[in-house]
PDB file of N, CA and C in Angstrom:
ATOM      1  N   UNK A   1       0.832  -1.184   0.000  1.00  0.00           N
ATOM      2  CA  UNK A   1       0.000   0.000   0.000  1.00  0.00           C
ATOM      3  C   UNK A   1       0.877   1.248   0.000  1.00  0.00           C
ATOM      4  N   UNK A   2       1.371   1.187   0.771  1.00  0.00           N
ATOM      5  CA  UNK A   2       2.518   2.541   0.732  1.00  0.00           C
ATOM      6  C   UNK A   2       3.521   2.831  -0.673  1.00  0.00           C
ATOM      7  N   UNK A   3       3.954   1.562  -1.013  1.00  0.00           N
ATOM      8  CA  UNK A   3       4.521   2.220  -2.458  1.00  0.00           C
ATOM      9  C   UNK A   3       3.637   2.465  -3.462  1.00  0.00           C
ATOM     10  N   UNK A   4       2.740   1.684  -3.385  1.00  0.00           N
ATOM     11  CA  UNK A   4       1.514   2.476  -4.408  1.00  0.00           C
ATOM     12  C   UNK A   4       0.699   3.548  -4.009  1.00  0.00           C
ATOM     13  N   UNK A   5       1.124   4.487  -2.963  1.00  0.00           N
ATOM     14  CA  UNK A   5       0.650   5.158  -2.582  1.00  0.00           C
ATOM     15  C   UNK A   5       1.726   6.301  -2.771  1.00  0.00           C
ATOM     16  N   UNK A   6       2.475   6.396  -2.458  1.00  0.00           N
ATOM     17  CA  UNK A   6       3.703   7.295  -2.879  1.00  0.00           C
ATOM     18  C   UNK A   6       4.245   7.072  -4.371  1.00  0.00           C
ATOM     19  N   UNK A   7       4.029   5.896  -5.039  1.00  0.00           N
ATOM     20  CA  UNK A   7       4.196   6.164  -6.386  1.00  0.00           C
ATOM     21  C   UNK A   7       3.082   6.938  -7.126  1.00  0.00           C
ATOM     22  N   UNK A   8       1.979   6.802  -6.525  1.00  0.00           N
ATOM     23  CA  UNK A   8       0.624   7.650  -7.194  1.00  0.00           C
ATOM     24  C   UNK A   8       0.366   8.873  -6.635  1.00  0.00           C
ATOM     25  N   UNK A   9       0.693   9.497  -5.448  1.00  0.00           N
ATOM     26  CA  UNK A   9       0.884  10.290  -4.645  1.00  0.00           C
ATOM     27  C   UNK A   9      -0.451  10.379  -4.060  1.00  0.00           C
ATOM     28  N   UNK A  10      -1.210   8.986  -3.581  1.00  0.00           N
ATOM     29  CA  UNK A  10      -1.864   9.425  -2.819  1.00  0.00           C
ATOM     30  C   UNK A  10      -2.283   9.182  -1.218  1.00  0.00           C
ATOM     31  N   UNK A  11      -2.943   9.035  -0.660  1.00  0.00           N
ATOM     32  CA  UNK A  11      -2.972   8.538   0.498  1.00  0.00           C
ATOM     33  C   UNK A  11      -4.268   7.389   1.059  1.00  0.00           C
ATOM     34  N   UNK A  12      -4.116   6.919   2.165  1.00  0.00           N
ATOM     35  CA  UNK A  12      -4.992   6.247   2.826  1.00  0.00           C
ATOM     36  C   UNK A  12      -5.178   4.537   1.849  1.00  0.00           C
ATOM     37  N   UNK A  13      -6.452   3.524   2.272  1.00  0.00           N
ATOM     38  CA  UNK A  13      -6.163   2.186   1.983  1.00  0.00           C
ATOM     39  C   UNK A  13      -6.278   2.457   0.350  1.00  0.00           C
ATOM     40  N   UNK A  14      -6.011   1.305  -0.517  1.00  0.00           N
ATOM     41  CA  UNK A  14      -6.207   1.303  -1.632  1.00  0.00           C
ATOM     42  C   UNK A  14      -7.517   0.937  -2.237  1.00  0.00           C
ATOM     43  N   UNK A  15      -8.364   0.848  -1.531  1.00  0.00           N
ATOM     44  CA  UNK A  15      -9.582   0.269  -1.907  1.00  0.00           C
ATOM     45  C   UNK A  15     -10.323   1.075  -0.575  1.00  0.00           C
ATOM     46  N   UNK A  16      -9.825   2.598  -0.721  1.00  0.00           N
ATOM     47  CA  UNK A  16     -10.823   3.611   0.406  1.00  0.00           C
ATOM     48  C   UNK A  16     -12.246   3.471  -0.530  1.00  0.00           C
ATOM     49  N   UNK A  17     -12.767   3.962   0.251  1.00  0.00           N
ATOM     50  CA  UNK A  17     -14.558   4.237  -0.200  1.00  0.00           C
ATOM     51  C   UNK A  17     -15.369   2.893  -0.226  1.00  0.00           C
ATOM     52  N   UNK A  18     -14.599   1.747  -0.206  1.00  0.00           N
ATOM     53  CA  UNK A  18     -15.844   0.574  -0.319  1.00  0.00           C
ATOM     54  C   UNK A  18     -15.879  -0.289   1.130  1.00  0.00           C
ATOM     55  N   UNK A  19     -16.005   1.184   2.063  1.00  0.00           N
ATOM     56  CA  UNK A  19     -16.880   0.406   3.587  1.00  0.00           C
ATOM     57  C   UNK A  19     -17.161   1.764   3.794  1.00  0.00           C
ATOM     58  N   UNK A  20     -17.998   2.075   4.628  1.00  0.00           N
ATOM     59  CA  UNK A  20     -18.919   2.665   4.811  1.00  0.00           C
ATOM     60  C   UNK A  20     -19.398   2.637   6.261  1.00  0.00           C
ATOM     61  N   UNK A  21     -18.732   3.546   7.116  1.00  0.00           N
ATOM     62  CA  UNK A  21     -19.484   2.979   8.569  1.00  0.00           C
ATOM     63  C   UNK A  21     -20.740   4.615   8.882  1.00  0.00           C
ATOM     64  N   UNK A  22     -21.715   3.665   9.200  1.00  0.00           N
ATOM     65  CA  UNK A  22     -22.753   4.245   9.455  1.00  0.00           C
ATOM     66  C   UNK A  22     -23.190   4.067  10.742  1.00  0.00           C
ATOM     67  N   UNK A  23     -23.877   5.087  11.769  1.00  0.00           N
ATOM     68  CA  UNK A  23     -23.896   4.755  13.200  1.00  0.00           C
ATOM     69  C   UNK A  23     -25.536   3.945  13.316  1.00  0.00           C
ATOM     70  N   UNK A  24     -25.852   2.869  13.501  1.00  0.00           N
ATOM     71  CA  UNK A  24     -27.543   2.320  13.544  1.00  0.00           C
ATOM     72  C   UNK A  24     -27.717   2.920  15.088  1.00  0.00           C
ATOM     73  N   UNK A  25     -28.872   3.812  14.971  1.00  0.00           N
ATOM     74  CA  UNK A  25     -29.720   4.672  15.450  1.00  0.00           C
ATOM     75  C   UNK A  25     -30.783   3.897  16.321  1.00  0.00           C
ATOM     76  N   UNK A  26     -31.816   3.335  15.500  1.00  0.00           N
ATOM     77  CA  UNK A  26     -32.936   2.264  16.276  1.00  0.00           C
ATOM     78  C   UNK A  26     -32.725   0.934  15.599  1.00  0.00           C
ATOM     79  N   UNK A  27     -33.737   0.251  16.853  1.00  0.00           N
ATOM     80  CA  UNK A  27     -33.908  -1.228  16.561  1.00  0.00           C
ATOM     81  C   UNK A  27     -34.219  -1.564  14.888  1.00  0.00           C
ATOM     82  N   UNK A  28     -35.500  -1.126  14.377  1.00  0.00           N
ATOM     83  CA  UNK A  28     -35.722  -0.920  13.107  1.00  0.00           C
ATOM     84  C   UNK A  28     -34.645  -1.080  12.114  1.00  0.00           C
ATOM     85  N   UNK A  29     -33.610   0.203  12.486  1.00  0.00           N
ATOM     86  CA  UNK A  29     -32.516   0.256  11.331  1.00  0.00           C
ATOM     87  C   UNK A  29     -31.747  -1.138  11.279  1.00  0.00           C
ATOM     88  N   UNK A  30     -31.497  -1.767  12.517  1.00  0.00           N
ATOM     89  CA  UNK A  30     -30.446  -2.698  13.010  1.00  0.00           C
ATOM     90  C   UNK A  30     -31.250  -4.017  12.308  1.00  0.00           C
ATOM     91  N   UNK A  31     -32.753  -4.299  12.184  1.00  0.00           N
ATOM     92  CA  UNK A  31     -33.302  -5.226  11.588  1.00  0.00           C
ATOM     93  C   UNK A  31     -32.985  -5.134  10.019  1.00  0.00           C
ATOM     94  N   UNK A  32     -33.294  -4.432   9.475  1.00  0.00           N
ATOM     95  CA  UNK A  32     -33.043  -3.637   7.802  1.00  0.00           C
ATOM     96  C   UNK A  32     -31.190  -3.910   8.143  1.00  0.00           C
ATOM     97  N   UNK A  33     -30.881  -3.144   8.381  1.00  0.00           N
ATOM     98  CA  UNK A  33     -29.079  -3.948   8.183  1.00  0.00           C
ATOM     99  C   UNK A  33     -28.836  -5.246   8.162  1.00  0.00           C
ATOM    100  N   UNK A  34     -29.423  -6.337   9.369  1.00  0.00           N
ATOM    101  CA  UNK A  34     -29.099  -7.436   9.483  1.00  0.00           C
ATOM    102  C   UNK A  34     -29.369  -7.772   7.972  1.00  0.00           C
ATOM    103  N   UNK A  35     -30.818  -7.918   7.817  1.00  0.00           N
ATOM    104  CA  UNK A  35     -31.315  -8.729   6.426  1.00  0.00           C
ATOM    105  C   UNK A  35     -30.281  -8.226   5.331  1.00  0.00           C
ATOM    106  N   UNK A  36     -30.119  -6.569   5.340  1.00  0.00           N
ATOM    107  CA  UNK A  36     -29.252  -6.671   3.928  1.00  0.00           C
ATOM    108  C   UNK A  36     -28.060  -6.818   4.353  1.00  0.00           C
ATOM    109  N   UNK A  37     -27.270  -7.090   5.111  1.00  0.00           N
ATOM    110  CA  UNK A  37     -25.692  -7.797   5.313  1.00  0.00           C
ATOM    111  C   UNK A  37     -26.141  -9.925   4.827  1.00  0.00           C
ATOM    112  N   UNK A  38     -27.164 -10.162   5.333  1.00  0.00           N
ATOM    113  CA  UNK A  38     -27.409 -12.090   4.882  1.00  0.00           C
ATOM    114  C   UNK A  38     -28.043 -12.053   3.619  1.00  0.00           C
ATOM    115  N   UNK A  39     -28.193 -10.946   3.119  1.00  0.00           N
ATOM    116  CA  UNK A  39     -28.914 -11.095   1.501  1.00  0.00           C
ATOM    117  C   UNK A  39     -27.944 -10.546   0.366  1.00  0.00           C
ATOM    118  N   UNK A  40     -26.637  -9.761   0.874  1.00  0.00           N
ATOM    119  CA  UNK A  40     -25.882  -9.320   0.459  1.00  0.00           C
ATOM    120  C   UNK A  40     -24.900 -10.487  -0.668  1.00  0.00           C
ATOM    121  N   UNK A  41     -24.421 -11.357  -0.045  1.00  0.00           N
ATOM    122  CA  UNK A  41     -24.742 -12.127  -1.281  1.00  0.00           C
ATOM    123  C   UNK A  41     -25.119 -12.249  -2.145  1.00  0.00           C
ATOM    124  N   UNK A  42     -26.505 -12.815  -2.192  1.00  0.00           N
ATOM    125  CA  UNK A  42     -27.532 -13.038  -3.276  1.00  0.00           C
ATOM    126  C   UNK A  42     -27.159 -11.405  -4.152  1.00  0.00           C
ATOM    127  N   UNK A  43     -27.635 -10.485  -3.809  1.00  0.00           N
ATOM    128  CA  UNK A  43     -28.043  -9.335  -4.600  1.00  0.00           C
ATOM    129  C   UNK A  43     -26.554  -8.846  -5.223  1.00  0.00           C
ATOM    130  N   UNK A  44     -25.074  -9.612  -4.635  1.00  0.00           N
ATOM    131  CA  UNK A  44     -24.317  -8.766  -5.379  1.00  0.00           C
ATOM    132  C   UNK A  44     -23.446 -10.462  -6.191  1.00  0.00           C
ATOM    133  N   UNK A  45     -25.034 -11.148  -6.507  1.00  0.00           N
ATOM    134  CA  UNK A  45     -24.320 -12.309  -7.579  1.00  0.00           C
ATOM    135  C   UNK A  45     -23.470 -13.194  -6.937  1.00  0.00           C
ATOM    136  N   UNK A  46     -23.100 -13.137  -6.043  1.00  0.00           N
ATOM    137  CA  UNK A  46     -21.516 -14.336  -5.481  1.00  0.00           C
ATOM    138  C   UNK A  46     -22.352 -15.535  -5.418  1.00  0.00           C
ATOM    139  N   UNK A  47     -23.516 -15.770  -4.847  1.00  0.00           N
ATOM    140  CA  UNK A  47     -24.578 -16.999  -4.621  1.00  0.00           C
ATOM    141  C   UNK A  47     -26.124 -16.844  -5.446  1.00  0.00           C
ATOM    142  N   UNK A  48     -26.478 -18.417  -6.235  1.00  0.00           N
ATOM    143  CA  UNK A  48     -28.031 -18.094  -6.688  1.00  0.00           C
ATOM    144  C   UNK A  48     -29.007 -18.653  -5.719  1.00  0.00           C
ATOM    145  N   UNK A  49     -30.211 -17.786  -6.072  1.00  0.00           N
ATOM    146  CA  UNK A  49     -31.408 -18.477  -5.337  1.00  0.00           C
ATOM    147  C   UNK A  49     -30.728 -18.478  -3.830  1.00  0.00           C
ATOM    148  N   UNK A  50     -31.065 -19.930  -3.407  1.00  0.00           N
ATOM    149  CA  UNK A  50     -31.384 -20.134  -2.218  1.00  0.00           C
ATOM    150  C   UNK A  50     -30.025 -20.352  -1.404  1.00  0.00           C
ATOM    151  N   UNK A  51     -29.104 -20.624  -2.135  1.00  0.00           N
ATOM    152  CA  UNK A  51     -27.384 -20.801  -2.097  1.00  0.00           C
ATOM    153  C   UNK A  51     -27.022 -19.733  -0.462  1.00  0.00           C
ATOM    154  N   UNK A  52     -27.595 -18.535  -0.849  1.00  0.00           N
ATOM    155  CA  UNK A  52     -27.548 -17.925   0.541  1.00  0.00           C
ATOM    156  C   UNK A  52     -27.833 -18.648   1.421  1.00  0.00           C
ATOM    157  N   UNK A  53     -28.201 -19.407   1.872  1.00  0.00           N
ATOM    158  CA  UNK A  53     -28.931 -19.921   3.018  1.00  0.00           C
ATOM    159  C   UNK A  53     -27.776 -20.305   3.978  1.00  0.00           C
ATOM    160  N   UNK A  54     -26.565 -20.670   2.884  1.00  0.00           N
ATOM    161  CA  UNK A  54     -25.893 -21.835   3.268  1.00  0.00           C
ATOM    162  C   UNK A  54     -24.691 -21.156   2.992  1.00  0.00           C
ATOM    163  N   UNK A  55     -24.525 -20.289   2.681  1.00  0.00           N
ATOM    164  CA  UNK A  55     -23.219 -19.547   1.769  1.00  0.00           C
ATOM    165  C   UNK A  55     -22.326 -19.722   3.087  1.00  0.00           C
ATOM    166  N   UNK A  56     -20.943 -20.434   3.146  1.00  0.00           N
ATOM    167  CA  UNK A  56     -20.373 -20.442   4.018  1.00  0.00           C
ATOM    168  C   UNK A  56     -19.543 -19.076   4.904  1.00  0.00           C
ATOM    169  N   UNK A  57     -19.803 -17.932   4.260  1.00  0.00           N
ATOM    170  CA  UNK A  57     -19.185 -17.277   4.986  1.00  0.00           C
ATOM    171  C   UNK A  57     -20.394 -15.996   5.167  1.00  0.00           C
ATOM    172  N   UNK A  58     -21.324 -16.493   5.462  1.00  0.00           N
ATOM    173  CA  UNK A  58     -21.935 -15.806   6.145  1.00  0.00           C
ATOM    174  C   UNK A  58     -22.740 -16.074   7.583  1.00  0.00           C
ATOM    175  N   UNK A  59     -23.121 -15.179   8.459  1.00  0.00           N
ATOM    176  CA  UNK A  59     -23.541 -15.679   9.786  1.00  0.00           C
ATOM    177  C   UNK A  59     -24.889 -16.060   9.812  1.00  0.00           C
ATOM    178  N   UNK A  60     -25.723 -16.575   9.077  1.00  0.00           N
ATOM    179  CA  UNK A  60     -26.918 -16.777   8.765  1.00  0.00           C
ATOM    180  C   UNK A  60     -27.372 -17.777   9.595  1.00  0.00           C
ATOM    181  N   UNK A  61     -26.496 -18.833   9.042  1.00  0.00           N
ATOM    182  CA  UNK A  61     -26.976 -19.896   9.676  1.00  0.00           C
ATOM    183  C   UNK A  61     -26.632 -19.733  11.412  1.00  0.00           C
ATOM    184  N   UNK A  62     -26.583 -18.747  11.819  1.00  0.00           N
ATOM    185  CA  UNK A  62     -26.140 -18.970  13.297  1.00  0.00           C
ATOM    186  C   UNK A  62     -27.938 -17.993  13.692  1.00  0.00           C
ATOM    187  N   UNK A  63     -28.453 -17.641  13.006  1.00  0.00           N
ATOM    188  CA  UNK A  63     -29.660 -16.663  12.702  1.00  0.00           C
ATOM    189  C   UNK A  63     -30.600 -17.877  12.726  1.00  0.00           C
ATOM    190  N   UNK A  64     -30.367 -18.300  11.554  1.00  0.00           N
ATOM    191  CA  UNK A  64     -31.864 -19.251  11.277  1.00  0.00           C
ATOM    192  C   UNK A  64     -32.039 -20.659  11.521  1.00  0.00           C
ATOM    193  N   UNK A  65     -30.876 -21.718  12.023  1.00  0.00           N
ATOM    194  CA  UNK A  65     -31.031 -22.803  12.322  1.00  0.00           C
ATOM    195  C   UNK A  65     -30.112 -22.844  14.000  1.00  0.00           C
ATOM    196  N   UNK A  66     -30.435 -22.371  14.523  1.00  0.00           N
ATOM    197  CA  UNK A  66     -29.756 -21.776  16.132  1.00  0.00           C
ATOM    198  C   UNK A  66     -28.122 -22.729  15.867  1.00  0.00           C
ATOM    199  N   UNK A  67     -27.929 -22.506  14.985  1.00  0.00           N
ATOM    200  CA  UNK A  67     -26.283 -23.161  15.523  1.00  0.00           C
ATOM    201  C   UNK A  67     -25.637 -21.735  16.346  1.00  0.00           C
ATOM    202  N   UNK A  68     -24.820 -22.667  17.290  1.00  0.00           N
ATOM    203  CA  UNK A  68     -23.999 -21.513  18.181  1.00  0.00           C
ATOM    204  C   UNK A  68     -22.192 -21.384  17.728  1.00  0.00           C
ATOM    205  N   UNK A  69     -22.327 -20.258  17.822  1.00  0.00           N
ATOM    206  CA  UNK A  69     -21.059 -19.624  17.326  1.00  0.00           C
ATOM    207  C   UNK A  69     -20.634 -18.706  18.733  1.00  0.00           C
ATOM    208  N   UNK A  70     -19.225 -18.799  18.961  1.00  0.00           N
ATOM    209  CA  UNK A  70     -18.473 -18.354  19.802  1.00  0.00           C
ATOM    210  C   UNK A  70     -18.751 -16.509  19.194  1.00  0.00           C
ATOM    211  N   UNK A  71     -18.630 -16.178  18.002  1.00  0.00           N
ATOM    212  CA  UNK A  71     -18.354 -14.815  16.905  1.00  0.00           C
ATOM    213  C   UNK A  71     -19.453 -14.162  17.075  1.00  0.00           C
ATOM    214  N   UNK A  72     -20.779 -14.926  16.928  1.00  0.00           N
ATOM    215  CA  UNK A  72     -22.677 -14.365  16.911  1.00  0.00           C
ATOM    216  C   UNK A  72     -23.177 -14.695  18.061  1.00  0.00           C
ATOM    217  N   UNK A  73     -24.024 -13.116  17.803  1.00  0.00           N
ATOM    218  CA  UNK A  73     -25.024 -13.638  19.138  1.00  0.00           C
ATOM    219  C   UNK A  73     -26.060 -12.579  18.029  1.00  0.00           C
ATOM    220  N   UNK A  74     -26.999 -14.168  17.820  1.00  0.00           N
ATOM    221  CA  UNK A  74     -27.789 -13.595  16.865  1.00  0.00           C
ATOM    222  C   UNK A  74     -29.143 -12.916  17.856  1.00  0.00           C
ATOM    223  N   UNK A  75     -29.377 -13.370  19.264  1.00  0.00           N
ATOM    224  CA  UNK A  75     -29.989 -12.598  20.406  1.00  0.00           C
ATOM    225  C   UNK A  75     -30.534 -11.436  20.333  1.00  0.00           C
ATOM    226  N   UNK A  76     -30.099 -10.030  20.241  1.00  0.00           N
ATOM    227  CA  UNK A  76     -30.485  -8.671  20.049  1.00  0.00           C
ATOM    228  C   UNK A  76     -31.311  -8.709  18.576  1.00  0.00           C
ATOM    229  N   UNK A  77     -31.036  -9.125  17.255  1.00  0.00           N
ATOM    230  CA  UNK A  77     -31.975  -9.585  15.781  1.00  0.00           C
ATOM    231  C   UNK A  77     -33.514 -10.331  16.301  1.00  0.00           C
ATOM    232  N   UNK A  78     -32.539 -11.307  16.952  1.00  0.00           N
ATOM    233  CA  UNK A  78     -34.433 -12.394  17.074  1.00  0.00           C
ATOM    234  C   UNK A  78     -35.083 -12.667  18.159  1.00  0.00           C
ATOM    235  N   UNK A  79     -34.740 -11.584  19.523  1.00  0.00           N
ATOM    236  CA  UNK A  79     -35.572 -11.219  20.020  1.00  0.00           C
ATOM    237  C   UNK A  79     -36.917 -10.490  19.263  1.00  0.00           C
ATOM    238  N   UNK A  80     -36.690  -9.673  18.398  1.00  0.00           N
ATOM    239  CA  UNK A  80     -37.848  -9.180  17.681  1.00  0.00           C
ATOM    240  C   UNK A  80     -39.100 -10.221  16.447  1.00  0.00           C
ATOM    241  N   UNK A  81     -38.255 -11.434  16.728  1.00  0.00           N
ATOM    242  CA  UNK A  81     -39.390 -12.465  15.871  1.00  0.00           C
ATOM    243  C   UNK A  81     -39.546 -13.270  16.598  1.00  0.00           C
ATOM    244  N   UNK A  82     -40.845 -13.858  16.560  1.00  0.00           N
ATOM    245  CA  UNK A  82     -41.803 -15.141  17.078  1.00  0.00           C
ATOM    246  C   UNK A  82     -40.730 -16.198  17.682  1.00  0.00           C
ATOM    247  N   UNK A  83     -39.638 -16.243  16.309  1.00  0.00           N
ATOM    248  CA  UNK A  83     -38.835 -17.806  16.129  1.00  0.00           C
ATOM    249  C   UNK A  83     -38.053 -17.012  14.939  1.00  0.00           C
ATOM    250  N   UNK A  84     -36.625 -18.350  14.249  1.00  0.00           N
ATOM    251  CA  UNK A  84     -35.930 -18.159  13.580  1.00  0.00           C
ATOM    252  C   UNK A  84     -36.584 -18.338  12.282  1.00  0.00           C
ATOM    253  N   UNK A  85     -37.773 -18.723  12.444  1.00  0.00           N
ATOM    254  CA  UNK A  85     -38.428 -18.690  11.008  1.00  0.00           C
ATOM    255  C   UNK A  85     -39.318 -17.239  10.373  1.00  0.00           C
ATOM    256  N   UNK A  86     -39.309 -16.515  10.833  1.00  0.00           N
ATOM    257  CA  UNK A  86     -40.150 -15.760  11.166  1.00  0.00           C
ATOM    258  C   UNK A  86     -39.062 -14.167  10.556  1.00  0.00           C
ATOM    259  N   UNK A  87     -37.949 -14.317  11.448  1.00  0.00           N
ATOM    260  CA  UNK A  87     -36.789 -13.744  10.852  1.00  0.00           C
ATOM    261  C   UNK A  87     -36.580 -14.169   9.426  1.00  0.00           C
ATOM    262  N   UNK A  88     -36.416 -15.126   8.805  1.00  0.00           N
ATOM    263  CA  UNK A  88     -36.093 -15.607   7.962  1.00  0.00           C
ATOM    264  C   UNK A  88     -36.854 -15.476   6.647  1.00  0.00           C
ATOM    265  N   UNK A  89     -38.385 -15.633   6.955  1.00  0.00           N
ATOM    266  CA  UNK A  89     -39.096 -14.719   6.375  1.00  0.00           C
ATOM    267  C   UNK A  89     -39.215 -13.318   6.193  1.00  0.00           C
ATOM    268  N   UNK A  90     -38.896 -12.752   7.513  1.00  0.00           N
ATOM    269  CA  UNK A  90     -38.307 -11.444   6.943  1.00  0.00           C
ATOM    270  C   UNK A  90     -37.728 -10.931   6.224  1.00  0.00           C
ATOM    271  N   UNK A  91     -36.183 -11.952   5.854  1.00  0.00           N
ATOM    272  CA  UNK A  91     -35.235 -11.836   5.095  1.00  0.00           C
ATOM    273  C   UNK A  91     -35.679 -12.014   3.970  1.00  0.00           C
ATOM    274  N   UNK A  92     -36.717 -12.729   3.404  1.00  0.00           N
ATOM    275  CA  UNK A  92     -36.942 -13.512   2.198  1.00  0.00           C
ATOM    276  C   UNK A  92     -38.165 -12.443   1.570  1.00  0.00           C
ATOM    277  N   UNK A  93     -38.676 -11.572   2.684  1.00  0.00           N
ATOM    278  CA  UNK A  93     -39.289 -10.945   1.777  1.00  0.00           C
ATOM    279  C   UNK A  93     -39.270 -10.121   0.825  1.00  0.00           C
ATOM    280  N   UNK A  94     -37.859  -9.475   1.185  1.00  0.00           N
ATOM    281  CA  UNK A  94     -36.848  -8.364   0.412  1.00  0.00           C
ATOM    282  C   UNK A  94     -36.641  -8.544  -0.726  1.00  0.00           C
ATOM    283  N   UNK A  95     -36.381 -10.609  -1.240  1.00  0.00           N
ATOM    284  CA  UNK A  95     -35.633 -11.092  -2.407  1.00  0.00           C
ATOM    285  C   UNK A  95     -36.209 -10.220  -3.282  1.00  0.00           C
ATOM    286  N   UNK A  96     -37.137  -9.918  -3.656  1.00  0.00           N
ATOM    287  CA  UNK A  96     -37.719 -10.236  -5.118  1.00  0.00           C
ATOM    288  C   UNK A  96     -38.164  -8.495  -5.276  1.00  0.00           C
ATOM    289  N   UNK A  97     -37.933  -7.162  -3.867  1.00  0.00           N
ATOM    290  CA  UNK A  97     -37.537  -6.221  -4.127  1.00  0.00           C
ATOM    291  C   UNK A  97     -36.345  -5.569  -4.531  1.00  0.00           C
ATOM    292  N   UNK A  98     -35.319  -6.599  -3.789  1.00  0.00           N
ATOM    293  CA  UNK A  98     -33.971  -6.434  -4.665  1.00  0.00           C
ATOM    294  C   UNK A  98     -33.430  -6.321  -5.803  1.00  0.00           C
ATOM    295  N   UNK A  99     -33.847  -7.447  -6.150  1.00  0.00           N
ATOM    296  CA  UNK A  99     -33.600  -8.005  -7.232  1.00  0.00           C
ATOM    297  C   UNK A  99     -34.197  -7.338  -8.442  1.00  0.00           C
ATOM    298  N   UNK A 100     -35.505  -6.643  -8.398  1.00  0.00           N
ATOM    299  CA  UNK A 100     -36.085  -5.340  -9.074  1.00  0.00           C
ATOM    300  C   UNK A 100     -35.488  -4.076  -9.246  1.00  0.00           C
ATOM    301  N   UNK A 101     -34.809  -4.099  -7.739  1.00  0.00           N
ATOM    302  CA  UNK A 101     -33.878  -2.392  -7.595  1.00  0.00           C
ATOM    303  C   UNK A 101     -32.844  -3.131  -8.939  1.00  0.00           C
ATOM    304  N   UNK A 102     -32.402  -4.237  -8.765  1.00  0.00           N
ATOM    305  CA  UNK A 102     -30.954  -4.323  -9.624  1.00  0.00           C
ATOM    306  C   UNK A 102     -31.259  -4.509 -11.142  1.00  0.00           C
ATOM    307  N   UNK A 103     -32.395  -4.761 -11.192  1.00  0.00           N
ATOM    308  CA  UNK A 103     -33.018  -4.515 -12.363  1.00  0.00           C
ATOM    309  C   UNK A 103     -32.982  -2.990 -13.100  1.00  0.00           C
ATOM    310  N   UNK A 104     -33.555  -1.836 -12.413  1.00  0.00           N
ATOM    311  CA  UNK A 104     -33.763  -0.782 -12.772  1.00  0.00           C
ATOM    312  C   UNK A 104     -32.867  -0.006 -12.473  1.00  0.00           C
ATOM    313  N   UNK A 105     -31.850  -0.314 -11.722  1.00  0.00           N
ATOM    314  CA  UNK A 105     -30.864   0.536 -11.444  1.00  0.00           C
ATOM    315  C   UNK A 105     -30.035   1.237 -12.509  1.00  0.00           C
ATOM    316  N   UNK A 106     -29.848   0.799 -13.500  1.00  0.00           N
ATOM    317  CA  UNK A 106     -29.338   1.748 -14.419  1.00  0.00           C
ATOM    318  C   UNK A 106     -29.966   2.439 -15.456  1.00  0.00           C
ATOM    319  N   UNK A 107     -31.482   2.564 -14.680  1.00  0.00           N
ATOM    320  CA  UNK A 107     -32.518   3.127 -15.490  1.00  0.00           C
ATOM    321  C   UNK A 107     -32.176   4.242 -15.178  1.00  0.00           C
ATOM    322  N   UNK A 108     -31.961   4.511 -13.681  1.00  0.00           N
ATOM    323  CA  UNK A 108     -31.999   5.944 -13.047  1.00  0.00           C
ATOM    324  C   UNK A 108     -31.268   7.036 -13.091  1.00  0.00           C
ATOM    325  N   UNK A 109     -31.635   8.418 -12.943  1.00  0.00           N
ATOM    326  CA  UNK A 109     -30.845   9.077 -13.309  1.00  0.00           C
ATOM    327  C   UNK A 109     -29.515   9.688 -12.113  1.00  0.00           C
ATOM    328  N   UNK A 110     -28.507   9.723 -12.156  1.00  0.00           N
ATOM    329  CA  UNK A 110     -27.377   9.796 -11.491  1.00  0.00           C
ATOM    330  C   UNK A 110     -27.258  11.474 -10.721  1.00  0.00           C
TER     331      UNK A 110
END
C-alpha cells in the first residue's frame, strides 16, 4: 500500500470508499441492516437463489437454524421475531424487491 501510494501520490487504503461505517440509530434500522448484510450475497451475484442460506461465509446460519457460534449472538436480531423462522421470512421478503432495484438501477438518473 505505501509504495503504491507514494508512487501515485496518494494517500490512505487502496480500496478507500468501499466500507462505509454508518452509526444504527434504532432497533428498526439494526433489523433492515441485518437482512441486507445475509442477503448481500444473493443481490451482489456471489450466490443463486437459495445458495444464501448456506453460503459459508456468512452468519446466517447462526440466525436461522440456532447453531452456536463463539463470533454471533444472533440474540439482540431475534428477540424481535416469534422464532428463527419468522426472521427468515423477513429476510426472504426483500428477495424479489432487490432483485427489481438491480433490475432498474441503471434506469436511473445519477
Amino acid at each position: 500500500t505505501r509504495y503504491y501510494n507514494t508512487k501515485h501520490q496518494r494517500v490512505g487504503p487502496l480500496f478507500q470508499g468501499a466500507f462505509k461505517a454508518v452509526h444504527i440509530s434504532s432497533n428498526e434500522q439494526l433489523l433492515h441492516v441485518s437482512r441486507y448484510i445475509h442477503l448481500n450475497p444473493l443481490m451482489s451475484a456471489v450466490v443463486r437463489d437459495n445458495d444464501f442460506l448456506t453460503f459459508p461465509w456468512s452468519s446466517l446460519q447462526s440466525y436461522i437454524n440456532d447453531k452456536s457460534s463463539p463470533f454471533v449472538n444472533p440474540q439482540p436480531i431475534l428477540e424481535n421475531f416469534r422464532n428463527s423462522q419468522k426472521y427468515l421470512e423477513f429476510i426472504k421478503d426483500q428477495i424479489d424487491y432487490g432483485k427489481r432495484l438491480q433490475e432498474i438501477k441503471h434506469l436511473t438518473f445519477e
